[in-house]
Protein backbone atom coordinates (compact mmCIF):
# COMPACT_ATOMS: atom_id res chain seq x y z
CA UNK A 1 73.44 -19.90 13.51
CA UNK A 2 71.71 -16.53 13.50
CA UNK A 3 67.97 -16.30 13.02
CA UNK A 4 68.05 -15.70 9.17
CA UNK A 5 69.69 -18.49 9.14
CA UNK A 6 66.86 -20.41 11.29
CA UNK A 7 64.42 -19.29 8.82
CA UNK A 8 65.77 -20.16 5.85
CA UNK A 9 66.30 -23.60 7.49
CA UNK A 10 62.83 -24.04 8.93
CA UNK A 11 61.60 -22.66 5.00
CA UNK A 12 62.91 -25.84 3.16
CA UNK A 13 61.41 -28.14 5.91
CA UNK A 14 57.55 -28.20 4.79
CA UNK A 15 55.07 -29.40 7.86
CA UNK A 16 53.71 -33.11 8.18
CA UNK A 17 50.24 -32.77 7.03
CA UNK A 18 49.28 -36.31 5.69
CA UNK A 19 51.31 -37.97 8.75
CA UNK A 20 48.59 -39.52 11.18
CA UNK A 21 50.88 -39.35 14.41
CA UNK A 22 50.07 -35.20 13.66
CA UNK A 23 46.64 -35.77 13.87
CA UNK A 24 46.89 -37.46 16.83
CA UNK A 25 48.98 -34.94 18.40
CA UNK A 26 46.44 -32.41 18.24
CA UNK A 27 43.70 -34.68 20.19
CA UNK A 28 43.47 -32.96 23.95
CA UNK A 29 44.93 -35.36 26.41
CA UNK A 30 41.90 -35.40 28.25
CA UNK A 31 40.34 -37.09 25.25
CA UNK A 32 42.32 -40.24 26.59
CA UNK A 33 41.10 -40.29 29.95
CA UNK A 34 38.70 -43.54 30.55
CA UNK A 35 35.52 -43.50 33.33
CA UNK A 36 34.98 -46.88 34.95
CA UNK A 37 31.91 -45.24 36.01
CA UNK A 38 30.95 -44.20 33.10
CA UNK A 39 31.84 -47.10 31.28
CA UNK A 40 30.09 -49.27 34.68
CA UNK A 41 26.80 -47.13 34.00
CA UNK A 42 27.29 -47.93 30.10
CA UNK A 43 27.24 -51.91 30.31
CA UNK A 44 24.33 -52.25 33.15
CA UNK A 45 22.59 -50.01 31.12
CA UNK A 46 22.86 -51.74 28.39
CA UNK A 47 22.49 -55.31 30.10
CA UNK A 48 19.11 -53.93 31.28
CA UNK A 49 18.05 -52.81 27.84
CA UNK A 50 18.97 -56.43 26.49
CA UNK A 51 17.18 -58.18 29.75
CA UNK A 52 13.55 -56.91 28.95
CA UNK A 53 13.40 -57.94 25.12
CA UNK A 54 14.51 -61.53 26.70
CA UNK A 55 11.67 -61.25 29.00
CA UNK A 56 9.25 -60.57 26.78
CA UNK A 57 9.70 -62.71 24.34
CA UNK A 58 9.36 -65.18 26.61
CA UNK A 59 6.70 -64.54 28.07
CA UNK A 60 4.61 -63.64 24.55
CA UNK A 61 3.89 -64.95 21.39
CA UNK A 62 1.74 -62.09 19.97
CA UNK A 63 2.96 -61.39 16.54
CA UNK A 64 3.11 -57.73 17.15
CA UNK A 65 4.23 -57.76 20.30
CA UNK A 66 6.82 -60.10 19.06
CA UNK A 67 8.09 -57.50 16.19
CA UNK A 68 8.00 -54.86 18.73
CA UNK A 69 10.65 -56.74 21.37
CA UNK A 70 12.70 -58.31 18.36
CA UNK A 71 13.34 -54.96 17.04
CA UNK A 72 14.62 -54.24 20.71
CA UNK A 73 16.26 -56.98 21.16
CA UNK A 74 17.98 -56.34 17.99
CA UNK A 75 19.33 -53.24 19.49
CA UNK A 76 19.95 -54.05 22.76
CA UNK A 77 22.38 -56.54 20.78
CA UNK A 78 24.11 -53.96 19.08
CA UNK A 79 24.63 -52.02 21.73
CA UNK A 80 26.09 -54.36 23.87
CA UNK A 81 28.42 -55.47 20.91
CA UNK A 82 29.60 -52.01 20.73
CA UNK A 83 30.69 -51.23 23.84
CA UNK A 84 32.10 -54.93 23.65
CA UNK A 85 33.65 -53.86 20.57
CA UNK A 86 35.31 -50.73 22.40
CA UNK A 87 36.41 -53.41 25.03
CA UNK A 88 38.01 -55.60 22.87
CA UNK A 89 40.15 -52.20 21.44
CA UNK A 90 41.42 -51.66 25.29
CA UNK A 91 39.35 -48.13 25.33
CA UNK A 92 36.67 -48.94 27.88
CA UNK A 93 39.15 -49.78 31.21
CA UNK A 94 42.29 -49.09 32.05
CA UNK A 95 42.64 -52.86 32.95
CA UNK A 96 43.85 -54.97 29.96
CA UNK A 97 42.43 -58.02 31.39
CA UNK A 98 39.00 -56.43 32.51
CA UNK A 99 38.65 -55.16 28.41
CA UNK A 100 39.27 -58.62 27.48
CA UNK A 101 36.55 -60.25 29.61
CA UNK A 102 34.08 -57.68 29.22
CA UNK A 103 34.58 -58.04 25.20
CA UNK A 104 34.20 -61.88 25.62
CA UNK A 105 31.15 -61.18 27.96
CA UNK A 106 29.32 -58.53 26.08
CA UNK A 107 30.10 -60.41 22.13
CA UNK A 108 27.94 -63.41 23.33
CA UNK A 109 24.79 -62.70 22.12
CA UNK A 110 25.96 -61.45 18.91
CA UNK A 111 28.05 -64.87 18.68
CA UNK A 112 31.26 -63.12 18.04
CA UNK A 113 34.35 -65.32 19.05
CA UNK A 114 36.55 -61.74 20.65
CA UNK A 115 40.10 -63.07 19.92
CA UNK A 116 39.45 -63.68 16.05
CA UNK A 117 37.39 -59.99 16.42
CA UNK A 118 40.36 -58.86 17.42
CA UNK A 119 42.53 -60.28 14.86
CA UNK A 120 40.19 -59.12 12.09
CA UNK A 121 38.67 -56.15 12.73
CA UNK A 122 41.45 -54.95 15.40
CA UNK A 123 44.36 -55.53 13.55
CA UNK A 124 43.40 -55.79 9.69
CA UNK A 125 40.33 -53.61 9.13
CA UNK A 126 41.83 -50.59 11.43
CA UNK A 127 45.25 -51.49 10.37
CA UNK A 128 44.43 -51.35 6.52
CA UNK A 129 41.31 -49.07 6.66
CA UNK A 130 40.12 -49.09 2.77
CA UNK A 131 43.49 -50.21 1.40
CA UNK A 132 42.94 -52.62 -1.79
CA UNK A 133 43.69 -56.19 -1.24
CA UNK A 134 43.80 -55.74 2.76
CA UNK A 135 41.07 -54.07 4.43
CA UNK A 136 38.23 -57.33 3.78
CA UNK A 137 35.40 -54.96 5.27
CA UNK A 138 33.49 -54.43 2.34
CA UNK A 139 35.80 -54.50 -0.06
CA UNK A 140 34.48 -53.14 -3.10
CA UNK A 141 34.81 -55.57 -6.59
CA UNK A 142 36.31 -54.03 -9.70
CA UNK A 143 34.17 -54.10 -13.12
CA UNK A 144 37.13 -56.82 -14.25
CA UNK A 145 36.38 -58.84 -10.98
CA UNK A 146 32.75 -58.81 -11.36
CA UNK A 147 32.88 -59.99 -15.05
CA UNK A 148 35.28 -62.55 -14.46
CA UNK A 149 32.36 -63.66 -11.52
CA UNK A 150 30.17 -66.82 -12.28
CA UNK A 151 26.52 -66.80 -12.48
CA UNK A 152 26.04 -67.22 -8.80
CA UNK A 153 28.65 -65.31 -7.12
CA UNK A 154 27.45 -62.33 -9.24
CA UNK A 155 23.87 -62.90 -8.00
CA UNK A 156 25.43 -62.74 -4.55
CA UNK A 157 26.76 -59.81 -5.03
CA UNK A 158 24.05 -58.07 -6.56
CA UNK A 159 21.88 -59.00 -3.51
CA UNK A 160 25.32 -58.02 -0.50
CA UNK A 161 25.62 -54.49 -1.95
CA UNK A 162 21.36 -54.12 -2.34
CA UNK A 163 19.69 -51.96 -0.33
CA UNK A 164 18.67 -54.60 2.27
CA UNK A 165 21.94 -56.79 1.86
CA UNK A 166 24.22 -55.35 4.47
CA UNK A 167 23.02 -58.06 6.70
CA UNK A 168 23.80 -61.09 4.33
CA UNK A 169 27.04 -59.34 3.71
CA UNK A 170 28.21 -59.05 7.32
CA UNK A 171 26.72 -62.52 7.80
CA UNK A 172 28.61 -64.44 5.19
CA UNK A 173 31.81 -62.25 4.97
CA UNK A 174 32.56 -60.86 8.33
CA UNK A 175 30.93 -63.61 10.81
CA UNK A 176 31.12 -66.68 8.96
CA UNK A 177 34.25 -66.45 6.77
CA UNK A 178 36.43 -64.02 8.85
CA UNK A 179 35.68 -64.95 12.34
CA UNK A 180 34.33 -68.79 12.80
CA UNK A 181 35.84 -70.52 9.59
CA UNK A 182 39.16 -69.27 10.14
CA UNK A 183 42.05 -69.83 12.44
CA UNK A 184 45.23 -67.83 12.68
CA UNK A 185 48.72 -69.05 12.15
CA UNK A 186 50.93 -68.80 14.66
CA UNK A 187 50.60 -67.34 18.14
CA UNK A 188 46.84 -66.15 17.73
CA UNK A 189 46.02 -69.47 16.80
CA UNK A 190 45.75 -70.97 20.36
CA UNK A 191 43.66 -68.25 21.69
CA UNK A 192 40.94 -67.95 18.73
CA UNK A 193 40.40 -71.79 19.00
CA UNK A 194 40.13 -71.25 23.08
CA UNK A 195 37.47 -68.37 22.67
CA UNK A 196 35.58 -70.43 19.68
CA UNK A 197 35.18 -73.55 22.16
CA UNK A 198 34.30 -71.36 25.07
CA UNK A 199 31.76 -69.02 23.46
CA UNK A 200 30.43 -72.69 21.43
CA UNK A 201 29.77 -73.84 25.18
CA UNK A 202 27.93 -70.47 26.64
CA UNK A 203 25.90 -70.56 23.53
CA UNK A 204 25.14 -74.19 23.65
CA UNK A 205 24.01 -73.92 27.14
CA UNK A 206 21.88 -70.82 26.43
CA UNK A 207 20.35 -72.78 23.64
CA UNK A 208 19.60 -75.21 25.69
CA UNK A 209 17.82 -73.58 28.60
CA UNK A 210 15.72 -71.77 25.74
CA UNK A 211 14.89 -75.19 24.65
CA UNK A 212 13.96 -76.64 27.66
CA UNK A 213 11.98 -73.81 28.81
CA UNK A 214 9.97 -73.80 25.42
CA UNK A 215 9.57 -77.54 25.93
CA UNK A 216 8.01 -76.99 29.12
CA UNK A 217 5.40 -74.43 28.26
CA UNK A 218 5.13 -75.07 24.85
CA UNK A 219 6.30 -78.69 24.34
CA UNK A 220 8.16 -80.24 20.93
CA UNK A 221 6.93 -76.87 19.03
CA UNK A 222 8.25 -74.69 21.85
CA UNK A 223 11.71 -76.46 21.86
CA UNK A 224 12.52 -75.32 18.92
CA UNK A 225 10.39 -72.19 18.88
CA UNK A 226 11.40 -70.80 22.03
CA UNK A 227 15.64 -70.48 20.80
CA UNK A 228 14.42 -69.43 17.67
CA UNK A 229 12.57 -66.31 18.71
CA UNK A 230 14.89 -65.37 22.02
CA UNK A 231 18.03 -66.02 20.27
CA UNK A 232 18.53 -66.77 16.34
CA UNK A 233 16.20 -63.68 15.56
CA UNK A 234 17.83 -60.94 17.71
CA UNK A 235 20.90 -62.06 16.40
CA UNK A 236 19.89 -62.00 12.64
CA UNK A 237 18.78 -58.62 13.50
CA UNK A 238 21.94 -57.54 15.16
CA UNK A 239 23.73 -58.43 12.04
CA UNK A 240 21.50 -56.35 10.27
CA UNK A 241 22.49 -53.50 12.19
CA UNK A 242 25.65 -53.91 12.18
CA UNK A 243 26.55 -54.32 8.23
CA UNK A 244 24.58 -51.75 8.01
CA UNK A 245 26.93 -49.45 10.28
CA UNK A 246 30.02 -50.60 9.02
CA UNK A 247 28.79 -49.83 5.38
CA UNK A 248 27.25 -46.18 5.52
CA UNK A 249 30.85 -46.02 7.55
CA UNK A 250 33.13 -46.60 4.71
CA UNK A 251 30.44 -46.64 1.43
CA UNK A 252 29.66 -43.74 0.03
CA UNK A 253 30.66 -41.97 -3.71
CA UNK A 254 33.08 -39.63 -1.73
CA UNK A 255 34.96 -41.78 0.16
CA UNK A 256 37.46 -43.36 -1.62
CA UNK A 257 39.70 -47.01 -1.43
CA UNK A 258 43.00 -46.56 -2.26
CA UNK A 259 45.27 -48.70 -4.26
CA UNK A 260 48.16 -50.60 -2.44
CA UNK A 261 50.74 -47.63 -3.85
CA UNK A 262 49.06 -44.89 -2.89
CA UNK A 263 47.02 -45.59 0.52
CA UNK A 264 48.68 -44.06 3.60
CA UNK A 265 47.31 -44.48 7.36
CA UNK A 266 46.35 -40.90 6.94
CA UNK A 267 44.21 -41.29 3.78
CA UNK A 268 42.59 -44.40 5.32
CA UNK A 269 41.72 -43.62 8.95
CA UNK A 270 41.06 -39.52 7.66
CA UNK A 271 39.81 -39.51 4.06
CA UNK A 272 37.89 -42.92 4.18
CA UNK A 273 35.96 -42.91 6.91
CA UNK A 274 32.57 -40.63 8.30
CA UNK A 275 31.77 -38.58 11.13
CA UNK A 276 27.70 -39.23 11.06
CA UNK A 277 25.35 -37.42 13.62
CA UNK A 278 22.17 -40.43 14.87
CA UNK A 279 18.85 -39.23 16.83
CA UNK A 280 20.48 -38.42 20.10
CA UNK A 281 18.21 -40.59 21.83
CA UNK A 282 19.39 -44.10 19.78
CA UNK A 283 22.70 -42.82 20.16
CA UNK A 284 22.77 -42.70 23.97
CA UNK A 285 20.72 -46.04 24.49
CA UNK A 286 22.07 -48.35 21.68
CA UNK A 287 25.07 -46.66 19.56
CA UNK A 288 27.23 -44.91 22.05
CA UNK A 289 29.60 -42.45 19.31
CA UNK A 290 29.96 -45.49 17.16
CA UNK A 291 29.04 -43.44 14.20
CA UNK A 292 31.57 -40.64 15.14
CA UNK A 293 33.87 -42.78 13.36
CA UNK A 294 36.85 -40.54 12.01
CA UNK A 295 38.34 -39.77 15.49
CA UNK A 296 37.88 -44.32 16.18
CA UNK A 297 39.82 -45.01 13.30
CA UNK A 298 42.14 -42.02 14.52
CA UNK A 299 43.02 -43.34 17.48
CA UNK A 300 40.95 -46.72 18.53
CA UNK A 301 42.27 -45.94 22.27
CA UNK A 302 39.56 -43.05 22.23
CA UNK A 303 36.62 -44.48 24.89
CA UNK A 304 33.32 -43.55 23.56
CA UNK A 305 32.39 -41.21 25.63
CA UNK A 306 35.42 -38.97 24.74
CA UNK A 307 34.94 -39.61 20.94
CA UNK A 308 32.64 -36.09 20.55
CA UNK A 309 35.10 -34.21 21.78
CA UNK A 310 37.86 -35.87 19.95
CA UNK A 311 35.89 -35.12 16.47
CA UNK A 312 35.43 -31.23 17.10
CA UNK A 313 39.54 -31.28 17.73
CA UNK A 314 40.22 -33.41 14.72
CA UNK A 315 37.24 -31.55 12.34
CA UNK A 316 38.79 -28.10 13.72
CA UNK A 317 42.38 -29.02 12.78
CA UNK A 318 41.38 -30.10 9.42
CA UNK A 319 37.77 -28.78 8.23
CA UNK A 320 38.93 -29.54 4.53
CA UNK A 321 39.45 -33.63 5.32
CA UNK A 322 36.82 -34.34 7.45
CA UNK A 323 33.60 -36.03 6.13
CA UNK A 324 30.64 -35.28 8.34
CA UNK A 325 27.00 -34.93 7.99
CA UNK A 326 23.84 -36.13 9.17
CA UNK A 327 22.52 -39.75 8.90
CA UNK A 328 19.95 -39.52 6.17
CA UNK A 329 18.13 -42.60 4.76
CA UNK A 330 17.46 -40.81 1.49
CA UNK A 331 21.05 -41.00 0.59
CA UNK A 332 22.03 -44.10 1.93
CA UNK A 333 19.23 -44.99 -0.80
CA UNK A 334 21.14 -43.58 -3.29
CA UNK A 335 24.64 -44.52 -2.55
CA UNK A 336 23.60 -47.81 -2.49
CA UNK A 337 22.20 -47.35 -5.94
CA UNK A 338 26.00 -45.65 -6.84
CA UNK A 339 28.14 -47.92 -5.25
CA UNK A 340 28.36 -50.92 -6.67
CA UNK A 341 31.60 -51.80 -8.21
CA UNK A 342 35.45 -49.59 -7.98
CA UNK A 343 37.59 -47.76 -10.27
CA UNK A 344 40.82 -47.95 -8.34
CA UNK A 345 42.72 -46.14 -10.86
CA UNK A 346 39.97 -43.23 -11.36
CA UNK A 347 39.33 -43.66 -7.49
CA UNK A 348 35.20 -43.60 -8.39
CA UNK A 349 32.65 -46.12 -7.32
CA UNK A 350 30.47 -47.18 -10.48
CA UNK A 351 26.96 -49.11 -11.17
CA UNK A 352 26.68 -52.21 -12.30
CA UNK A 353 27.23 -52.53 -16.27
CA UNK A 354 24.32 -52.59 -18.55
């Protein structure tokens, strides 16, 4: 074959450009390459940062001091959650028994059984990213769905998608109905079970010592008090922060969901999902590249600390696909206000109806 001939071959063969695998091949190897130290330095850190809230809210019932070390402890949740979270994708170690315990470990004080985790968020959420009728992760309700909604469920709704609702949302769809209430068919079923009765035992005997130690100091009042304010609260919090993450992640009136038909893993993990720059300070105590999202859904084998580097690849490669910005409050405001219900067919988010 001569070389006019190569050319005219190579002409009717148009490059891959909506073909994930080709994003991934233009991620730097080095991108891959975990740190146990780092990823050591990571978790005490972030054990230590959890440890003083603890301690001082038990040691203090100030009501401002109290707001102050929820708020931490709030935080200190998240963060461990995340790097659990990374852990539980196989990115933090190289061992794939070490990822697993340090997931288990690290999702107990956000109450998160790791093996149904895994299932949902692991498997369907990255596996379907914004796909209709898949991807459960705040799955946006069409105008027909919402009118065909009783009294209740759309009052529900209306107060999930507020403002303030990413919380309840998270809560009630994520934790609750995704995670505890269900069990897995087949081979996952075993496991989820195991790591529901084995994370119900850690926090029963954390609840517990709470208890006792509140009865002690405070007696009957402090029983209850004591659990309450080392244990429910940060975790209500946590949950706050986390819907809220996951939302600004993959809500916003230019990302879009796709209908079964036409949703691709390139148009899910690329087109529907946010590369979001944080104060650099929260970032590196709490958040650890969590919101540099695009390059996660990417490739979920990225560890965190490789996920900056990972994004300036990807964003170089293709500076027409990816969404980036800077975290702003004033328009999470308003696409909160936009994004309410989903045209799949027009691909738009709409407001409620009048």
């Amino acid at each position: 074959m001569t070389s006019s001939d190569t050319s005219a071959h190579t002409a009717v063969l148009p490059p891959r450009t909506h073909s994930l695998n080709d994003v991934r091949d233009i991620i730097p190897a080095s991108c891959y390459q975990r740190s146990t130290g780092r990823a050591v330095l990571a978790l005490v850190q972030a054990w230590v940062l959890y440890a003083i809230p603890m301690v001082g809210l038990a040691l203090t019932n100030t009501w401002w001091v109290l707001l102050v070390w929820w708020a931490l402890a709030g935080l200190a949740v998240s963060g461990l959650f995340v790097l659990g979270h990374d852990a539980s994708h196989g990115a933090l170690l190289d061992s794939r028994k070490a990822n697993r315990v340090v997931a288990q470990v690290c999702m107990v004080p956000s109450f998160h059984v790791e093996a149904a985790w895994d299932l949902g968020h692991n498997r369907i959420h990255h596996g379907y990213t914004t796909r209709q009728g898949f991807d459960f992760v705040w799955h946006p309700a069409t105008v027909q769905e919402y009118a065909a909604m009783g009294r209740f469920a759309r009052l529900r709704h209306r107060v999930e998608w507020s403002r303030l609702g990413s919380g309840a949302y998270f809560l009630r769809t994520v934790w609750w109905q995704k995670m505890w209430r269900f069990n897995a068919p087949g081979k996952r079923h075993d496991a989820i079970v195991r790591d529901k009765l084995v994370l119900s035992a850690v926090l029963l005997l954390a609840f517990g010592g709470a208890a006792t130690f509140g009865a002690l100091t405070d007696g009957v009042f402090g029983a209850f008090w004591v659990p309450f304010k080392m244990l429910v609260v940060p975790f209500l919090l946590f949950v706050q922060v986390i819907g809220w993450t996951v939302y600004v992640h993959h809500v916003a009136p230019d990302i879009r969901w796709w209908p079964r038909k036409e949703w691709s893993q390139f148009k899910g993990q690329m087109e529907s999902t946010t590369i979001l720059r944080v104060p650099a300070v929260v970032n590196r105590l709490f958040f650890h590249n969590i919101f540099v999202h695009v390059p996660h859904h990417v490739d979920a084998r990225i560890p965190f600390h490789q996920l900056p580097a990972a994004a300036t690849a990807i964003a170089e490669a293709y500076p027409q696909t990816v969404r980036s910005g800077k975290l702003s409050l004033r328009e999470y405001v308003r696409d909160a206000k936009a994004c309410k219900l989903y045209d799949f067919d027009a691909g738009t988010w709409l407001p409620y109806p009048r």
